[in-house]
PDB file of N, CA and C in Angstrom:
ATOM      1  N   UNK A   1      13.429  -4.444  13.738  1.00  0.00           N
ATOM      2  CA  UNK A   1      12.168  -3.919  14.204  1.00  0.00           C
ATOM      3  C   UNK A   1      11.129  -4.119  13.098  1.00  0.00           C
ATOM      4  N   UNK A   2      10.053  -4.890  13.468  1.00  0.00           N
ATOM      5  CA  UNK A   2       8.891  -4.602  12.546  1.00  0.00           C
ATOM      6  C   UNK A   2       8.136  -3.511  12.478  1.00  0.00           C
ATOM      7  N   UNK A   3       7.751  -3.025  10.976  1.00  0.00           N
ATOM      8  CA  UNK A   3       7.193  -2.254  10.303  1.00  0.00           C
ATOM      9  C   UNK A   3       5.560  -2.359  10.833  1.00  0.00           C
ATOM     10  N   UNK A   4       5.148  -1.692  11.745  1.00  0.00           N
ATOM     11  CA  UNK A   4       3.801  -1.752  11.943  1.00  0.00           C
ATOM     12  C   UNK A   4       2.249  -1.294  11.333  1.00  0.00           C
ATOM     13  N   UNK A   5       2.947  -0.209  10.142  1.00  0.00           N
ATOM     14  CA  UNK A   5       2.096   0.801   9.668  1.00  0.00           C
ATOM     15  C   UNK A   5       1.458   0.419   9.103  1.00  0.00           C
ATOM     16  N   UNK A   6       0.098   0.750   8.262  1.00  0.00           N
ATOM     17  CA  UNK A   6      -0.800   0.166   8.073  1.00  0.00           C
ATOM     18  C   UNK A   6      -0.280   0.062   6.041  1.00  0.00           C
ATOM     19  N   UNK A   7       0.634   1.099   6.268  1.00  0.00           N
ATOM     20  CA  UNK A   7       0.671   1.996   4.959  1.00  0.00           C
ATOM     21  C   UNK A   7       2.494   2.052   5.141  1.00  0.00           C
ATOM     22  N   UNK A   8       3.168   1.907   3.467  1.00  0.00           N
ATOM     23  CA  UNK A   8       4.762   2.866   3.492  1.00  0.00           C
ATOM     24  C   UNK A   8       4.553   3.658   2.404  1.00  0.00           C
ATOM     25  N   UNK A   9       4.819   5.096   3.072  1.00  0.00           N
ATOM     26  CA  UNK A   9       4.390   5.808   1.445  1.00  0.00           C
ATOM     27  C   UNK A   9       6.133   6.427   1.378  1.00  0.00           C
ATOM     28  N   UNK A  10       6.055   6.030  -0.291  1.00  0.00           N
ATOM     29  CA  UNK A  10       7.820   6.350  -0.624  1.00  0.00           C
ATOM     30  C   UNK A  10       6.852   7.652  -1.762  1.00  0.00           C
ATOM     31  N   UNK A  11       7.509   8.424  -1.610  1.00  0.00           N
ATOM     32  CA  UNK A  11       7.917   9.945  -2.464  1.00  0.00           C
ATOM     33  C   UNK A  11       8.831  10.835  -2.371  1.00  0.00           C
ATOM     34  N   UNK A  12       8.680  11.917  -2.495  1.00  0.00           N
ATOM     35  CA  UNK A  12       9.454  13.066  -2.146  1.00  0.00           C
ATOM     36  C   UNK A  12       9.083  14.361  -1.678  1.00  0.00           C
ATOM     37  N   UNK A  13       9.882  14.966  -0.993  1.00  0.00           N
ATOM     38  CA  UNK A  13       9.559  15.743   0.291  1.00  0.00           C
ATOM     39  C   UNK A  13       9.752  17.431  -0.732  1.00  0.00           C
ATOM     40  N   UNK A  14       9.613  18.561  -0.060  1.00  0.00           N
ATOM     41  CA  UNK A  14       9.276  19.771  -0.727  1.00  0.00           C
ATOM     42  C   UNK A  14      10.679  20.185  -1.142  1.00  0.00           C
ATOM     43  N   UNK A  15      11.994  19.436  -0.656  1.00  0.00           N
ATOM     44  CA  UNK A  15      12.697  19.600  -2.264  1.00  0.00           C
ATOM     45  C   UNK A  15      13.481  18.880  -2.794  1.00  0.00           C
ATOM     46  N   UNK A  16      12.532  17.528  -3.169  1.00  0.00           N
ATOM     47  CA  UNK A  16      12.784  16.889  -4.225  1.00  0.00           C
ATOM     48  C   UNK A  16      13.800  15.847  -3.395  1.00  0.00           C
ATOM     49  N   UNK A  17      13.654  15.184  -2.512  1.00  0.00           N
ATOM     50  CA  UNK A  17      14.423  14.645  -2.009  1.00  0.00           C
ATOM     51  C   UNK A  17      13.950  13.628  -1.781  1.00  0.00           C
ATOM     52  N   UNK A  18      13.953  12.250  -2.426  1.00  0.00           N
ATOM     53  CA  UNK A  18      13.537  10.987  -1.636  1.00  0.00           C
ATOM     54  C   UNK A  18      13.226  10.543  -0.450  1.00  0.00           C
ATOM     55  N   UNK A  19      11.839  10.275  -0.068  1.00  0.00           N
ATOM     56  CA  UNK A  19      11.431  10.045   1.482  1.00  0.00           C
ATOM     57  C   UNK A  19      10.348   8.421   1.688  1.00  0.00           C
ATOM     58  N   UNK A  20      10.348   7.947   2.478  1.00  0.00           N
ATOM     59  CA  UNK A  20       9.598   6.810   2.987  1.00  0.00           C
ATOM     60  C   UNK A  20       9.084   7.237   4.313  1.00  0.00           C
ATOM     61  N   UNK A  21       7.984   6.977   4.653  1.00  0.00           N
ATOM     62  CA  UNK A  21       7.383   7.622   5.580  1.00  0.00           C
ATOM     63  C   UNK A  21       6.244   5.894   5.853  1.00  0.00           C
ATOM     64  N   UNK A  22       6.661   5.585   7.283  1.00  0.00           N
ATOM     65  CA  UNK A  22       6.540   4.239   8.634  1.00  0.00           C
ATOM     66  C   UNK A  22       6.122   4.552   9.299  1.00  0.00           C
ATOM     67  N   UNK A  23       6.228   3.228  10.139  1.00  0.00           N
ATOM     68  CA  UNK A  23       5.913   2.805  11.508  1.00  0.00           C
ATOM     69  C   UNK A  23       6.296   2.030  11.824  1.00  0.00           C
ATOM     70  N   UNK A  24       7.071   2.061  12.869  1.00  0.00           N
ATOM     71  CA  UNK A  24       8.295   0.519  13.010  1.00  0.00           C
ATOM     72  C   UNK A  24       7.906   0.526  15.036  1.00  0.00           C
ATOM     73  N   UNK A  25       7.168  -0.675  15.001  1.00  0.00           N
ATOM     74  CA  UNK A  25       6.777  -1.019  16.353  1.00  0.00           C
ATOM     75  C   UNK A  25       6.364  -0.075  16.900  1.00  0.00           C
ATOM     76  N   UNK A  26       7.096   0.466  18.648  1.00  0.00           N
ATOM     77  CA  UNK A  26       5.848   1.169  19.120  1.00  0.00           C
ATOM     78  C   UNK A  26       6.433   3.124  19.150  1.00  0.00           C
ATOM     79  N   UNK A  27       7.241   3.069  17.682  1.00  0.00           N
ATOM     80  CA  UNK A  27       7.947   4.497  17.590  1.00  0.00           C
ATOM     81  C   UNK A  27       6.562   4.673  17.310  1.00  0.00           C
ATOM     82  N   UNK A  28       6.510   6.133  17.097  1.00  0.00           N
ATOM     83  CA  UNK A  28       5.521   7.414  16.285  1.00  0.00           C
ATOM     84  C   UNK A  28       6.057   7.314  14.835  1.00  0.00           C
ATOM     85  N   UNK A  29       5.077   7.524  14.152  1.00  0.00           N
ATOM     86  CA  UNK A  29       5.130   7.500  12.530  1.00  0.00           C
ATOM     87  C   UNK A  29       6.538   8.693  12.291  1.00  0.00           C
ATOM     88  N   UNK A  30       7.155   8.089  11.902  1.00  0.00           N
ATOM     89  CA  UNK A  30       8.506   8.945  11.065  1.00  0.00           C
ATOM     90  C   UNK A  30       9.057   8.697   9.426  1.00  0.00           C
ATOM     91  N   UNK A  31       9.919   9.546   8.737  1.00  0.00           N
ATOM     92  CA  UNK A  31       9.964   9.807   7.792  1.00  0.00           C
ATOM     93  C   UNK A  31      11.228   9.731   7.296  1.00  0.00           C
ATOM     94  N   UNK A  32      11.856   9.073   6.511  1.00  0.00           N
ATOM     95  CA  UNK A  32      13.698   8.295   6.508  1.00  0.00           C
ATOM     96  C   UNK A  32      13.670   9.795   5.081  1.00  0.00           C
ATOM     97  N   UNK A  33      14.555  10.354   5.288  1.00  0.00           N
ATOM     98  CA  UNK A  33      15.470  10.707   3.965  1.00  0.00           C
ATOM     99  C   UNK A  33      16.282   9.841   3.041  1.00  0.00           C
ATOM    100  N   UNK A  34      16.228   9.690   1.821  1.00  0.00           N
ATOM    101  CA  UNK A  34      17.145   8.855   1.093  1.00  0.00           C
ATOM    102  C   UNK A  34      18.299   8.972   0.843  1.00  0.00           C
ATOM    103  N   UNK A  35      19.014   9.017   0.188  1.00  0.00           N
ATOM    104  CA  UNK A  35      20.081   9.169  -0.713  1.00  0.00           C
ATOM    105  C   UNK A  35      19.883   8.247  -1.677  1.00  0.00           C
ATOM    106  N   UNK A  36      20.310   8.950  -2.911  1.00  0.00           N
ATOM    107  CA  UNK A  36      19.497   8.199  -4.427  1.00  0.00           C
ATOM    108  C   UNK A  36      19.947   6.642  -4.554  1.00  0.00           C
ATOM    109  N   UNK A  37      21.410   6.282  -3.736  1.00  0.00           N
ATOM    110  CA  UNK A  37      21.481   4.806  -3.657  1.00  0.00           C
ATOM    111  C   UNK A  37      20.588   4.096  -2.807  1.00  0.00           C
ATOM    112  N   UNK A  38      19.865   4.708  -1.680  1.00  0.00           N
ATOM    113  CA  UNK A  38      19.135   4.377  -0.839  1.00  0.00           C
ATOM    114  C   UNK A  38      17.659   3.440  -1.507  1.00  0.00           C
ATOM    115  N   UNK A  39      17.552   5.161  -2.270  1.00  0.00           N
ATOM    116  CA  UNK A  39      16.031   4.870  -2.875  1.00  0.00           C
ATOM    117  C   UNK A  39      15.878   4.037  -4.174  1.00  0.00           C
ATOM    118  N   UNK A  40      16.695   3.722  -4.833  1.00  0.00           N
ATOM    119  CA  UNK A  40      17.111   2.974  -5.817  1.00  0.00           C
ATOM    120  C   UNK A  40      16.661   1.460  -5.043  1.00  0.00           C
ATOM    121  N   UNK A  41      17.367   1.532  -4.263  1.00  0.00           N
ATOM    122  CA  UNK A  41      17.376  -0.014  -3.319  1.00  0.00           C
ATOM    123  C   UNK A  41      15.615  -0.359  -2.596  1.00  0.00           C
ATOM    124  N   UNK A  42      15.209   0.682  -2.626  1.00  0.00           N
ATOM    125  CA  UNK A  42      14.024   0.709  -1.833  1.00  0.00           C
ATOM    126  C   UNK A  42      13.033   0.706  -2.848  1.00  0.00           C
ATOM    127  N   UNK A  43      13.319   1.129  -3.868  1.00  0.00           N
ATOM    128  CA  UNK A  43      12.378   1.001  -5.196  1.00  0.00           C
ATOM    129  C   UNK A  43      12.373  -0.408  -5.778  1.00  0.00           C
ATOM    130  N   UNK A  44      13.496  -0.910  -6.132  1.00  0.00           N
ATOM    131  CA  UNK A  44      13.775  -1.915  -6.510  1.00  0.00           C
ATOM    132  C   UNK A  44      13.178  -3.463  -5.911  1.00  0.00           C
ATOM    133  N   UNK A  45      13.618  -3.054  -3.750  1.00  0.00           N
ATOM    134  CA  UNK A  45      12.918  -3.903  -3.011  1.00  0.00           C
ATOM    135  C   UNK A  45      11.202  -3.630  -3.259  1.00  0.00           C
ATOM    136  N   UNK A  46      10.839  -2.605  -3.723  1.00  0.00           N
ATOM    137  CA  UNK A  46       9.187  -3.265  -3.813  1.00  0.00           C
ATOM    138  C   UNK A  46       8.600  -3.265  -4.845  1.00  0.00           C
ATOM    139  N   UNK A  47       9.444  -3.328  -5.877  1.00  0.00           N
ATOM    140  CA  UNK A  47       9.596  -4.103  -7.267  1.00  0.00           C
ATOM    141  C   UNK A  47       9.265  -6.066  -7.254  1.00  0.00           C
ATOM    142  N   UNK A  48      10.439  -5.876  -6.351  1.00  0.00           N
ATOM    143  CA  UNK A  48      10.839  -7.350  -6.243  1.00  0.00           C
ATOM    144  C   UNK A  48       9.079  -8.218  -5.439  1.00  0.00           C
ATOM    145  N   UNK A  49       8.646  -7.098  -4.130  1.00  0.00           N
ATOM    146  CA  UNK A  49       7.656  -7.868  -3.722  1.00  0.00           C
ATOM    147  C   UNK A  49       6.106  -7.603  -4.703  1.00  0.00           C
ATOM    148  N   UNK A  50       6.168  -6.662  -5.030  1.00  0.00           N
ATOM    149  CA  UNK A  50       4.369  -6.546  -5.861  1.00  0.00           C
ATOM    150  C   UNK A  50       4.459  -7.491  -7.276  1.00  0.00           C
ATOM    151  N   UNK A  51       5.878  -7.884  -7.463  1.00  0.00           N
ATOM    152  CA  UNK A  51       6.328  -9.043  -8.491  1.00  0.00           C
ATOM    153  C   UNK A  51       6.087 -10.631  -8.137  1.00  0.00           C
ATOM    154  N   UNK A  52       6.042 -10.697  -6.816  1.00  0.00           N
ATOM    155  CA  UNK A  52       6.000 -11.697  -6.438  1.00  0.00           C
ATOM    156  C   UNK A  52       4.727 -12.167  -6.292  1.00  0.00           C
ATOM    157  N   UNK A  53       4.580 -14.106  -6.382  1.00  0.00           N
ATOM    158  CA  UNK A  53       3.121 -14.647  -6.332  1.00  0.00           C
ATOM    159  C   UNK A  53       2.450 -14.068  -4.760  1.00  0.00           C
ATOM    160  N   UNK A  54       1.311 -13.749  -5.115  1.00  0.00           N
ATOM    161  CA  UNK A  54       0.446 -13.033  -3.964  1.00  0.00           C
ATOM    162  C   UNK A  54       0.792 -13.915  -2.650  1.00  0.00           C
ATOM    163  N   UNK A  55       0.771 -15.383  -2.749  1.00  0.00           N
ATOM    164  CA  UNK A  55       1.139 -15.887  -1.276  1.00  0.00           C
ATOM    165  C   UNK A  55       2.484 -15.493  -0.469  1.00  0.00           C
ATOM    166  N   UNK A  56       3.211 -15.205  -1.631  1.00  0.00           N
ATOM    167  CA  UNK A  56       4.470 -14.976  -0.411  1.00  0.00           C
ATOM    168  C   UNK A  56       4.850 -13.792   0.036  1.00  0.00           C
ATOM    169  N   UNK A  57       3.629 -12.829  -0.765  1.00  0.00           N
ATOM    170  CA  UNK A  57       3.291 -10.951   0.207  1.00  0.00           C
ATOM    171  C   UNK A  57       2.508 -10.969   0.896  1.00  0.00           C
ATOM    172  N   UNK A  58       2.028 -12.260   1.585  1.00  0.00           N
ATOM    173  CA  UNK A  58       1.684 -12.030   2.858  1.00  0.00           C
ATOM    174  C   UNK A  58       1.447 -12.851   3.883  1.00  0.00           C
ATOM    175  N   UNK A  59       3.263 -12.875   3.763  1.00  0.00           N
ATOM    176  CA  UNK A  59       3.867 -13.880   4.541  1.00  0.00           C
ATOM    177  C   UNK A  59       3.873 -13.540   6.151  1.00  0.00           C
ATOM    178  N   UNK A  60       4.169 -11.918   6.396  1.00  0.00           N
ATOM    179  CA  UNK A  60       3.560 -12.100   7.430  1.00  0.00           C
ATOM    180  C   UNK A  60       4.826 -10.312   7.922  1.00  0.00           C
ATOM    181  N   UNK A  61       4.781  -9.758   8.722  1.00  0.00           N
ATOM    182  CA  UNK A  61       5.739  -8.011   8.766  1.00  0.00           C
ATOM    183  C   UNK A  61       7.073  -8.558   7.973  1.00  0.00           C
ATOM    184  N   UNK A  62       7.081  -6.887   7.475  1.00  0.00           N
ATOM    185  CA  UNK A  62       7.969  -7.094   6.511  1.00  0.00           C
ATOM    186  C   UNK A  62       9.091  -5.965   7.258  1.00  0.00           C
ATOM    187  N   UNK A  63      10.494  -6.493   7.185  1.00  0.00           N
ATOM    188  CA  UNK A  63      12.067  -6.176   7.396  1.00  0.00           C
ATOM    189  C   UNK A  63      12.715  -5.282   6.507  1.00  0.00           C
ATOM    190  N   UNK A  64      12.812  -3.778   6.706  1.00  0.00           N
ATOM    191  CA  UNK A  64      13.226  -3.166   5.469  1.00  0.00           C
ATOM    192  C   UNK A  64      14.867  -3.676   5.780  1.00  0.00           C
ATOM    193  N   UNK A  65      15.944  -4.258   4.442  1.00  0.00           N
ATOM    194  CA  UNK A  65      17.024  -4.302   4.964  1.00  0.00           C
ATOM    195  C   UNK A  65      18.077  -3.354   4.393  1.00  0.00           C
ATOM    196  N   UNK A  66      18.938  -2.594   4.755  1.00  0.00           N
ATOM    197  CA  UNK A  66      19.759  -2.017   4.243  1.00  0.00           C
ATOM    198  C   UNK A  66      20.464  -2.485   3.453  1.00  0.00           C
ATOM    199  N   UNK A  67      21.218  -1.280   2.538  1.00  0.00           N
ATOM    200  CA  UNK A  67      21.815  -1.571   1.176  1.00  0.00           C
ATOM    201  C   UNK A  67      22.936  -2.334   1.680  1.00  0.00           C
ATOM    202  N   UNK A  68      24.111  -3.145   1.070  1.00  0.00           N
ATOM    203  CA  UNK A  68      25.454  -3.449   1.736  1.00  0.00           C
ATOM    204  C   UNK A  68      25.998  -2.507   1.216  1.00  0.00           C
TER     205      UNK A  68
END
């Protein structure tokens, strides 16, 4: 499912718990809980893209993929 939101805001929720907060097609904006391997992976993935040369961030919706 593509990520439709305009915005992904990753923080943490009122206790202290890793959160990402979407829009994935034509759901209502919702809010994933992490688990610290989760968010590790999710930190890391947008490490990897604001690292990358500007043409290939905006390549075109972006695929969050799960950890293996």
């Amino acid at each position: 499912m593509d990520v439709t939101s305009p915005s992904i805001d990753v923080g943490t929720d009122d206790r202290g718990q890793a959160v990402v907060a979407l829009q994935a097609g034509s759901l209502p904006p919702f809010m994933l809980r992490l688990k610290d391997d989760e968010a590790r992976h999710v930190a890391n993935s947008l490490l990897e893209i604001l690292n990358a040369p500007r043409d290939v961030r905006s390549v075109g919706p972006v695929r969050l993929a799960t950890p293996a």
